[in-house]
N, C-alpha and C. Protein backbone atom coordinates (compact mmCIF):
# COMPACT_ATOMS: atom_id res chain seq x y z
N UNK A 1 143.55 117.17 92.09
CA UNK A 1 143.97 117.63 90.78
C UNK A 1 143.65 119.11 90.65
N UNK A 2 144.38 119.83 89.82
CA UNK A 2 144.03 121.42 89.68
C UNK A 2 143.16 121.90 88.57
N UNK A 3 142.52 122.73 88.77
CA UNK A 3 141.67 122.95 87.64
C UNK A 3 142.44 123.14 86.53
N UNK A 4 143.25 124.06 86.43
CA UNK A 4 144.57 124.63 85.13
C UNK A 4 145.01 123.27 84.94
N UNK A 5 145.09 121.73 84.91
CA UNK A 5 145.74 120.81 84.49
C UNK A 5 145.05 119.97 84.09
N UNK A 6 145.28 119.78 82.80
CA UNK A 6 144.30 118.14 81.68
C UNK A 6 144.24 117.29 82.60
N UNK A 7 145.53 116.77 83.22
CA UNK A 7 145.69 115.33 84.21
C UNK A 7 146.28 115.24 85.44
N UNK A 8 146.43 114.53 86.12
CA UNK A 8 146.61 114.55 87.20
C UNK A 8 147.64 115.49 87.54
N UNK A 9 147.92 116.20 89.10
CA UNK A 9 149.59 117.22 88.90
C UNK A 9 150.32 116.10 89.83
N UNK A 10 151.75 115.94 89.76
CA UNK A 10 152.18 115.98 90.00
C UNK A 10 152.56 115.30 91.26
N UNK A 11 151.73 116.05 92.35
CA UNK A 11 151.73 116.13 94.17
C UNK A 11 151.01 114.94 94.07
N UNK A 12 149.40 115.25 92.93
CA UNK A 12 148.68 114.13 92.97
C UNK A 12 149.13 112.42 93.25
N UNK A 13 150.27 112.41 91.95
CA UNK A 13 150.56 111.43 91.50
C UNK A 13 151.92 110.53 92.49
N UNK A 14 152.62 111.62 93.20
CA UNK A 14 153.49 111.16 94.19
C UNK A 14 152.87 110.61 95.47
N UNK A 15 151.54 111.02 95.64
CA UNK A 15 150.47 111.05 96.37
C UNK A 15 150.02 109.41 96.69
N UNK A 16 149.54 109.33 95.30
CA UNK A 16 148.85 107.65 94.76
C UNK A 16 150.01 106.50 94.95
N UNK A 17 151.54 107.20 94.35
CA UNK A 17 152.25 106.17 94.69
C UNK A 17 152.90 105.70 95.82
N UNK A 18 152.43 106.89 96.64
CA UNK A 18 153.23 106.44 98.07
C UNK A 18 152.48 106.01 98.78
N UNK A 19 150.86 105.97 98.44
CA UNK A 19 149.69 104.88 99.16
C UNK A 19 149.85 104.01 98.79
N UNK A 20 149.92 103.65 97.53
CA UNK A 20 150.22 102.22 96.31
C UNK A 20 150.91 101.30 97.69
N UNK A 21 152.47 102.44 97.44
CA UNK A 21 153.86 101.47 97.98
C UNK A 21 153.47 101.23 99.76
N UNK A 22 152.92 101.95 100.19
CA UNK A 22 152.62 101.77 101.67
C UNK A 22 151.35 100.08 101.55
N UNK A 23 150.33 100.37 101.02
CA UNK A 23 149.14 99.51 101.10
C UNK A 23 150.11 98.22 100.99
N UNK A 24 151.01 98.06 99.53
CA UNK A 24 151.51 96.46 99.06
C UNK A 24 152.54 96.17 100.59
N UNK A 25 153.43 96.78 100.67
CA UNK A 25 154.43 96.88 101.99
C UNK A 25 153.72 96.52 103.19
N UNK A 26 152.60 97.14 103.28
CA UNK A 26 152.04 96.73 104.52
C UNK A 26 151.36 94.98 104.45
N UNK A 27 150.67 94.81 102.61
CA UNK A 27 150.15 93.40 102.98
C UNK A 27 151.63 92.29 102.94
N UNK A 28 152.64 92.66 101.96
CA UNK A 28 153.73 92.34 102.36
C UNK A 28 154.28 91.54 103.62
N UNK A 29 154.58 92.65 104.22
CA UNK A 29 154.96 92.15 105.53
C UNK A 29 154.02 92.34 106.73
N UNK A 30 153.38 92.04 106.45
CA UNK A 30 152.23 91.59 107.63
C UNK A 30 152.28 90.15 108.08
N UNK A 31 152.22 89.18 107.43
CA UNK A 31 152.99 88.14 107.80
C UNK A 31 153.81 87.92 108.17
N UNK A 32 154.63 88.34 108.52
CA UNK A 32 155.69 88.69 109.11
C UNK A 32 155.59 89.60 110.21
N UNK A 33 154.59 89.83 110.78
CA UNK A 33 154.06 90.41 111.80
C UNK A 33 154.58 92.09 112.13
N UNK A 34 154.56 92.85 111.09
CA UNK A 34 154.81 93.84 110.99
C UNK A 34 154.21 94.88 109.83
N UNK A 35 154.20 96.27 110.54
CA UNK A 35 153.56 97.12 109.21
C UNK A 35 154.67 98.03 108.60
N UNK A 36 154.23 98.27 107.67
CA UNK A 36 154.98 99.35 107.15
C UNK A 36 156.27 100.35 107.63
N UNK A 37 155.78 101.03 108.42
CA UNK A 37 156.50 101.97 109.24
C UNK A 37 157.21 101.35 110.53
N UNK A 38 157.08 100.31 110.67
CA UNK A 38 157.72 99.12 111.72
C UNK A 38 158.85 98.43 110.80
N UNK A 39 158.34 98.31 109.58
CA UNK A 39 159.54 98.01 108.24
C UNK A 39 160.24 98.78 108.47
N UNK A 40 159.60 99.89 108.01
CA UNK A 40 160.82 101.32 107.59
C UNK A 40 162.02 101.31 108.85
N UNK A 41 161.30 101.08 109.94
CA UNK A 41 161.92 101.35 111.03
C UNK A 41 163.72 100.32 111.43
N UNK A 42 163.23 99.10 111.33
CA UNK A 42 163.59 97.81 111.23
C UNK A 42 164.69 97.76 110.63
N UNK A 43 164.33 97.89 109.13
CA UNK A 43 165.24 98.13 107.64
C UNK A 43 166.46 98.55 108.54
N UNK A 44 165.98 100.15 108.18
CA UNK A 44 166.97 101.21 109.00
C UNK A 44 167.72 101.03 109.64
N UNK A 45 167.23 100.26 110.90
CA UNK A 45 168.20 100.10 112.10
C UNK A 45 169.25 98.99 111.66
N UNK A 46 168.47 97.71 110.25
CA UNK A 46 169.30 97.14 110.22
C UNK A 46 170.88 97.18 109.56
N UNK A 47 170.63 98.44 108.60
CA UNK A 47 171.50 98.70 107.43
C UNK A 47 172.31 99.63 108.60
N UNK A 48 172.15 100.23 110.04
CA UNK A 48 172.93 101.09 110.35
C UNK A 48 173.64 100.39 111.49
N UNK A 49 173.16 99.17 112.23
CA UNK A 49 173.87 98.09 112.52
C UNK A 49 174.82 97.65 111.89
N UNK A 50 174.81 97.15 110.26
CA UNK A 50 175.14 96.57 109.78
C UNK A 50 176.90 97.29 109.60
N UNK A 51 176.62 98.61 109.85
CA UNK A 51 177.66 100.02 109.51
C UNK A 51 178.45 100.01 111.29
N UNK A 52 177.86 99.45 111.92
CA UNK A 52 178.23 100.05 113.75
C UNK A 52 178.28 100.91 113.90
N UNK A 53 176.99 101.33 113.40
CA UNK A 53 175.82 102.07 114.30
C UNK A 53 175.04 102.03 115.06
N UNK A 54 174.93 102.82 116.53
CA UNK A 54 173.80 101.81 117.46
C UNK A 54 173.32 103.09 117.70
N UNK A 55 171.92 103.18 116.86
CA UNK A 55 171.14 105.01 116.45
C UNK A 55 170.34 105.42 117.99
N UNK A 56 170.51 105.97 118.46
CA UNK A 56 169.79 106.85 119.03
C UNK A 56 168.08 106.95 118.60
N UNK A 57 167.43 106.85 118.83
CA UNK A 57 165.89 107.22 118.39
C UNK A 57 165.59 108.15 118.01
N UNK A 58 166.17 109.47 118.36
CA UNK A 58 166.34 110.76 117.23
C UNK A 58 166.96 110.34 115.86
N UNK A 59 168.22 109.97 115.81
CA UNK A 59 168.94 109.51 115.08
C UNK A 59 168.04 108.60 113.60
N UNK A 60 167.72 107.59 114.45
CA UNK A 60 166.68 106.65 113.48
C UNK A 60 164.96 107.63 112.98
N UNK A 61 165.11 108.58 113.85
CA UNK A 61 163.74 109.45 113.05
C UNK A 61 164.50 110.45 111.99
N UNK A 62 165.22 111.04 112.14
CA UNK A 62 166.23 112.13 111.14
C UNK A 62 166.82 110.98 109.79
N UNK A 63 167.12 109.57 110.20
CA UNK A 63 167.07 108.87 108.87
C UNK A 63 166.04 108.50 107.81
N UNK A 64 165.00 108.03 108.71
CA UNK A 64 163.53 107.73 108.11
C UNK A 64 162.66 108.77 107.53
N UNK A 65 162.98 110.01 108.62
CA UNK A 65 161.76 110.71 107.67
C UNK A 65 160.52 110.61 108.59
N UNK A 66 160.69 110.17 109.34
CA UNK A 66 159.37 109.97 110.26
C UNK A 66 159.65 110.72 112.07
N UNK A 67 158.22 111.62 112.74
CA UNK A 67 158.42 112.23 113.68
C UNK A 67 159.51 111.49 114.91
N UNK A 68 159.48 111.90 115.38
CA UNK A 68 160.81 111.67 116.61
C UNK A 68 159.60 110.46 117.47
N UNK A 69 158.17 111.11 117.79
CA UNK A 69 157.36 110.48 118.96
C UNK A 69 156.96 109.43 118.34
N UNK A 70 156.55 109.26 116.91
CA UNK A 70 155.88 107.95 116.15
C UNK A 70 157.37 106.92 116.44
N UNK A 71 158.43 107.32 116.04
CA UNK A 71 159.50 106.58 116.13
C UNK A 71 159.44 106.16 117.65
N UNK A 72 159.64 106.74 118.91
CA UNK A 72 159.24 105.85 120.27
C UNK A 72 158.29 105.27 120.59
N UNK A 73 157.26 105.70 119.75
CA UNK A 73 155.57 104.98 119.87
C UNK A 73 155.94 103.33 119.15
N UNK A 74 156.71 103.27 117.77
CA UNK A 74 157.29 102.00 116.58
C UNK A 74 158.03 101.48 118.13
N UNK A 75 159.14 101.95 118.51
CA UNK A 75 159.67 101.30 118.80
C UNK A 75 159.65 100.57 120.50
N UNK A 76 158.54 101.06 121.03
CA UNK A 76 158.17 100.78 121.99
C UNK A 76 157.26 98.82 121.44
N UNK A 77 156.55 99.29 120.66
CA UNK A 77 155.80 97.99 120.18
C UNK A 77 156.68 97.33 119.79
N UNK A 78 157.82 97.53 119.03
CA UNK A 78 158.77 96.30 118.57
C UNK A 78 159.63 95.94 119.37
N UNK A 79 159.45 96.44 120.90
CA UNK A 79 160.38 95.87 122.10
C UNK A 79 159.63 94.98 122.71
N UNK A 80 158.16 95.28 122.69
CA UNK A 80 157.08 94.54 122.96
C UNK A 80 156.89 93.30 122.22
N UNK A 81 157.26 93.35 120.77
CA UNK A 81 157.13 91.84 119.56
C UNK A 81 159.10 91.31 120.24
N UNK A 82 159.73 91.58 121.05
CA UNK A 82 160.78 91.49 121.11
C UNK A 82 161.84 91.67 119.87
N UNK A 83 161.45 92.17 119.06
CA UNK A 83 162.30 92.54 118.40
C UNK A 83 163.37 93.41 118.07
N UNK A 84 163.33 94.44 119.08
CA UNK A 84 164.61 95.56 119.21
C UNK A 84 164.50 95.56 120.84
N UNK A 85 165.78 95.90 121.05
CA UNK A 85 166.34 96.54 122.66
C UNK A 85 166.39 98.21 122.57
N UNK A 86 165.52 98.61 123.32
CA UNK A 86 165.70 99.84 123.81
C UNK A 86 166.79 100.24 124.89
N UNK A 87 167.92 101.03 125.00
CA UNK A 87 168.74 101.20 125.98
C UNK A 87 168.88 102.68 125.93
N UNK A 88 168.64 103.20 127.53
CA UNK A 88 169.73 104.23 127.65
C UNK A 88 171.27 104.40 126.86
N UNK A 89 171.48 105.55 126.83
CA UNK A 89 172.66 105.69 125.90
C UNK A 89 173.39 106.64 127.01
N UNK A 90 174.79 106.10 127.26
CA UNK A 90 175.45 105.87 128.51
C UNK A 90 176.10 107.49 128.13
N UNK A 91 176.46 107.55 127.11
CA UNK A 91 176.77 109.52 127.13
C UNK A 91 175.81 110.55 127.24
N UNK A 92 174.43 110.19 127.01
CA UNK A 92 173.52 111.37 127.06
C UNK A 92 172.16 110.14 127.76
N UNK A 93 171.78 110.19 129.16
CA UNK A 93 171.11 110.02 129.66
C UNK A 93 169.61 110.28 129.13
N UNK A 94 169.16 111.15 128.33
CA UNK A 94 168.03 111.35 127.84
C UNK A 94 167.74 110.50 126.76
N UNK A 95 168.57 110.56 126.09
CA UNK A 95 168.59 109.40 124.47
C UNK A 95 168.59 108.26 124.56
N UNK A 96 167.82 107.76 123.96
CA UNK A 96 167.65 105.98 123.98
C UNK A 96 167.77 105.44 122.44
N UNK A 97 168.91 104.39 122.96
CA UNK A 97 169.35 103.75 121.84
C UNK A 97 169.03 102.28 121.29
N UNK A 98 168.88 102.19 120.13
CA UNK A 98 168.02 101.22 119.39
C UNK A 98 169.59 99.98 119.01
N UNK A 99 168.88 98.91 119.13
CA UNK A 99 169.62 97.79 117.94
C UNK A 99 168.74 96.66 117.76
N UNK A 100 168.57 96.08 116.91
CA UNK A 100 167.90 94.90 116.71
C UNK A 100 168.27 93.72 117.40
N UNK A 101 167.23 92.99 118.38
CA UNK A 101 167.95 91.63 119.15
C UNK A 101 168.13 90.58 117.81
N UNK A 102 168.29 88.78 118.32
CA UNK A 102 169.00 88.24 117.26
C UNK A 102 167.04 88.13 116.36
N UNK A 103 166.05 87.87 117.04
CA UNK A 103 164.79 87.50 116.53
C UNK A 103 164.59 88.72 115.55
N UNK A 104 164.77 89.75 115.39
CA UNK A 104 164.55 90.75 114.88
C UNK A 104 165.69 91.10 114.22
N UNK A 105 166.56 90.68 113.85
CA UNK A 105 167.47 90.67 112.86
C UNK A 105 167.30 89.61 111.77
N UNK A 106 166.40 88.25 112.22
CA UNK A 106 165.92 87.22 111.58
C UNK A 106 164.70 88.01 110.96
N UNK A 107 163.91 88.28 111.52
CA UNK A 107 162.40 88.99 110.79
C UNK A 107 162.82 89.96 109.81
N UNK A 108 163.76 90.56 110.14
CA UNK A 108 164.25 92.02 109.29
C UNK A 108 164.54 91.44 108.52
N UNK A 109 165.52 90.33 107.77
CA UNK A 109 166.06 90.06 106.89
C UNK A 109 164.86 89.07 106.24
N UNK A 110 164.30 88.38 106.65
CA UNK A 110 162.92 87.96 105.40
C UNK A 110 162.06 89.10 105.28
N UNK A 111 162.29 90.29 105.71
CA UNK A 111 161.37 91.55 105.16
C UNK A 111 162.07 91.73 103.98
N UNK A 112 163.10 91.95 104.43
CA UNK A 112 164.03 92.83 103.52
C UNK A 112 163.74 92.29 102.02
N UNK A 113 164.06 90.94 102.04
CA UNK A 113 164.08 90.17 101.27
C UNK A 113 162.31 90.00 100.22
N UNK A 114 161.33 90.05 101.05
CA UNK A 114 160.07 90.54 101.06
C UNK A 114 159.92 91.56 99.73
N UNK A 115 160.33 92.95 100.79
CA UNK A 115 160.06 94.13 99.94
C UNK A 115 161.09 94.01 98.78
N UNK A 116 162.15 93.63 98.84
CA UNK A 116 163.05 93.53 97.57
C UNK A 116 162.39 93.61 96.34
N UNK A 117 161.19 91.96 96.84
CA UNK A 117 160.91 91.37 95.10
C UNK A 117 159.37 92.43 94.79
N UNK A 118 158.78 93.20 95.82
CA UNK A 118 158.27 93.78 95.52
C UNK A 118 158.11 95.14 94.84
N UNK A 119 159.74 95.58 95.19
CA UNK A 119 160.33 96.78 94.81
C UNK A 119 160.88 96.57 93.19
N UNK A 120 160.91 94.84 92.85
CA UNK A 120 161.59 94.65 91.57
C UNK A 120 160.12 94.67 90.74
N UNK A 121 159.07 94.36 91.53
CA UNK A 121 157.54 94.61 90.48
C UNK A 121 157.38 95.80 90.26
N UNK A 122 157.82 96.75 91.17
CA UNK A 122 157.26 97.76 90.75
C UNK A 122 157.71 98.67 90.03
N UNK A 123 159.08 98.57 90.11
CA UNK A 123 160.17 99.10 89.09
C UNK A 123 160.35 98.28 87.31
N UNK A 124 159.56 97.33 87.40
CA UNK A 124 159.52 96.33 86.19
C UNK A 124 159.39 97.48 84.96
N UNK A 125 158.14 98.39 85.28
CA UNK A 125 157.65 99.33 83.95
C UNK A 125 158.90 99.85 83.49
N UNK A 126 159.88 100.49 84.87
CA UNK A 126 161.33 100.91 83.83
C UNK A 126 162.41 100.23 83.55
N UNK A 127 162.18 99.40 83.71
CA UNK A 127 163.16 98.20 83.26
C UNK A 127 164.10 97.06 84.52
N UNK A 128 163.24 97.66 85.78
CA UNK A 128 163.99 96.76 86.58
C UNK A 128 164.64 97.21 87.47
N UNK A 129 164.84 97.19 88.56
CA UNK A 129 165.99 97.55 89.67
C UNK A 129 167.09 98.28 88.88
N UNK A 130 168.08 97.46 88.13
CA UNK A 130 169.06 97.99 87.92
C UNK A 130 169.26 98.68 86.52
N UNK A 131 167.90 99.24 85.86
CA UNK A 131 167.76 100.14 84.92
C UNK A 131 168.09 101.40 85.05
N UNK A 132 168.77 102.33 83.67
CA UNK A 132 168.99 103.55 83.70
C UNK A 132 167.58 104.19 84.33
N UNK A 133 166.63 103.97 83.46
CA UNK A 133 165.54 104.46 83.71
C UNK A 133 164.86 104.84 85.18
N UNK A 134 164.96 104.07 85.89
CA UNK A 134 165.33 103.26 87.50
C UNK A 134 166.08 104.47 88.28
N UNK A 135 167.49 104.43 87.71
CA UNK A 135 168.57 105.33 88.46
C UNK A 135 167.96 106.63 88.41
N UNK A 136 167.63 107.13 87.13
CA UNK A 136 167.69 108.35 86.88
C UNK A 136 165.80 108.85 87.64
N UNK A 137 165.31 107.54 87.78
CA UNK A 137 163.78 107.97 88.66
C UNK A 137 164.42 108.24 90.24
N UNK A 138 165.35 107.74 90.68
CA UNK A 138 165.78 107.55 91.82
C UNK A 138 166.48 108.52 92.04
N UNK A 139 167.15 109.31 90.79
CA UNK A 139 168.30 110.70 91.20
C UNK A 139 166.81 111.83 91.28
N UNK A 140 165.66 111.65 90.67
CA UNK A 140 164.81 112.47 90.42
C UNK A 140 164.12 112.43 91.94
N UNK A 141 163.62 111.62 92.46
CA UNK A 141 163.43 111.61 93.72
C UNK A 141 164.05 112.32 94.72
N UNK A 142 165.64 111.84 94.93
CA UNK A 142 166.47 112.17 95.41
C UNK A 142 166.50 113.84 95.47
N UNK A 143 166.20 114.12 94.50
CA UNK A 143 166.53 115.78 94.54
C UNK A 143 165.13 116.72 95.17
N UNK A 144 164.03 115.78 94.69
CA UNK A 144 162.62 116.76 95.94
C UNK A 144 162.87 116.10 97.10
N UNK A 145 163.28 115.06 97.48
CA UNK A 145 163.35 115.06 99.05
C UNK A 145 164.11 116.02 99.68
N UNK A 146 165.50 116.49 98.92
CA UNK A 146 166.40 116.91 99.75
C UNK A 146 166.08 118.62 99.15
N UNK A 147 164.65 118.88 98.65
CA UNK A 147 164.10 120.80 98.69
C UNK A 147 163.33 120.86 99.42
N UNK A 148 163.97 121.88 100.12
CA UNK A 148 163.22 122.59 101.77
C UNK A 148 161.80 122.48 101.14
N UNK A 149 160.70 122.09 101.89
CA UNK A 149 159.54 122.04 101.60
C UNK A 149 158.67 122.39 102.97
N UNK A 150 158.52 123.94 102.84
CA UNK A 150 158.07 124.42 104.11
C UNK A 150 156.41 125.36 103.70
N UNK A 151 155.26 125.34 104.25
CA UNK A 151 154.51 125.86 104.20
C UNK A 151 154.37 127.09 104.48
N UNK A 152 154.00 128.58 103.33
CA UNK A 152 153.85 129.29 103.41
C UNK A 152 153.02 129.59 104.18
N UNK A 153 153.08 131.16 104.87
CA UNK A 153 151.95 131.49 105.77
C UNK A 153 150.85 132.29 105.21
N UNK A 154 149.35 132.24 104.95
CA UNK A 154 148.70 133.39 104.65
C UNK A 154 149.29 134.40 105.21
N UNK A 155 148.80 135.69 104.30
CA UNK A 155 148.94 136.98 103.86
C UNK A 155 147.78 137.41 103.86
N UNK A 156 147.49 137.65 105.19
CA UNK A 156 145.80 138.79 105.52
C UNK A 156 146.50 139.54 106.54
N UNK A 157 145.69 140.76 105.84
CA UNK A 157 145.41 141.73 106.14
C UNK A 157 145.80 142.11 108.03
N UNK A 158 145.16 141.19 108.42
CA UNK A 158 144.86 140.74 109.92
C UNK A 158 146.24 140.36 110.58
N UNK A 159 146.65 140.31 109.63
CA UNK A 159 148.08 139.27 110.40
C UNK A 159 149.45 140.26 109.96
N UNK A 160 149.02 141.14 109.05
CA UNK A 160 150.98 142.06 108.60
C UNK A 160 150.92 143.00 109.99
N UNK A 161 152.53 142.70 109.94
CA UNK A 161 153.02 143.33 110.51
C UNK A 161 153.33 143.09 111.95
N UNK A 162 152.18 141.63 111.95
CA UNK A 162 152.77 141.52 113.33
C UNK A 162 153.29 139.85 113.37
N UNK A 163 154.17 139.74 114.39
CA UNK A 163 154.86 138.43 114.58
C UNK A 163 153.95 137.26 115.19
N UNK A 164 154.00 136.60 114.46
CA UNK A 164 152.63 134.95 115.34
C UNK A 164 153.76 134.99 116.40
């Protein structure tokens, strides 16, 4: 929190809720023998299957939001739970391409289904999934994810003028 602010700022509070939504997600689907970011992962691949899409592992990190290496680190273990096929990708030899086998299209979809009713608790305060209130938290979101959010560099003395 900042000193200049009565209550919590802001960063704080996006902060709390994205531990909130990670902690429930993770006890969630843990039974289901998966965490969080193995969700995220999962989800993803399934909604871009679902499109005939067969993502690349760059591809599925540039959707998620999550590094390129955590994404081969996820998806190495969920080839291991058998749940996705890793393949070479026959136009670019370096890229390896993801799809969910049939066991992991079964798990994905009682996640899905999982986080749904959890996503409908937590949205309850504004009225529900399919509340204005809801949409317009969701267009509000929508618009800081997609502002460049890049870390300034100190400004000493030590450092003008010349290039890191």
């Amino acid at each position: 929190m900042s000193k200049g602010s009565p209550g919590p700022t802001p960063g704080f509070l996006v902060w709390r809720l994205a531990n909130k939504w990670r902690v429930a997600v993770d006890r969630a689907v843990a039974p289901l023998g998966l965490t969080h970011a193995q969700y995220s992962l999962v989800a993803s691949l399934y909604g871009m299957q679902r499109t005939g899409e067969r993502p690349s592992q760059r591809r599925l990190a540039d959707h998620t939001g999550l590094e390129a290496l955590y994404v081969s680190k996820l998806a190495r273990a969920l080839e291991s739970s058998g749940l996705i096929e890793r393949t070479r990708d026959p136009r670019d030899p370096r890229a390896v391409q993801l799809a969910l086998t049939e066991q992991g299209r079964t798990v994905t979809r009682q996640a899905i289904e999982v986080v749904h009713e959890l996503l409908q608790q937590l949205l309850e305060p504004l009225g529900g999934l399919d509340a204005e209130r809801t949409r317009a938290f969701t267009d509000e979101l929508t618009t800081l994810l997609d502002a460049p959010l890049e870390p300034s560099l100190p400004h000493h003395e030590s450092t003008q003028g010349r290039t890191p």
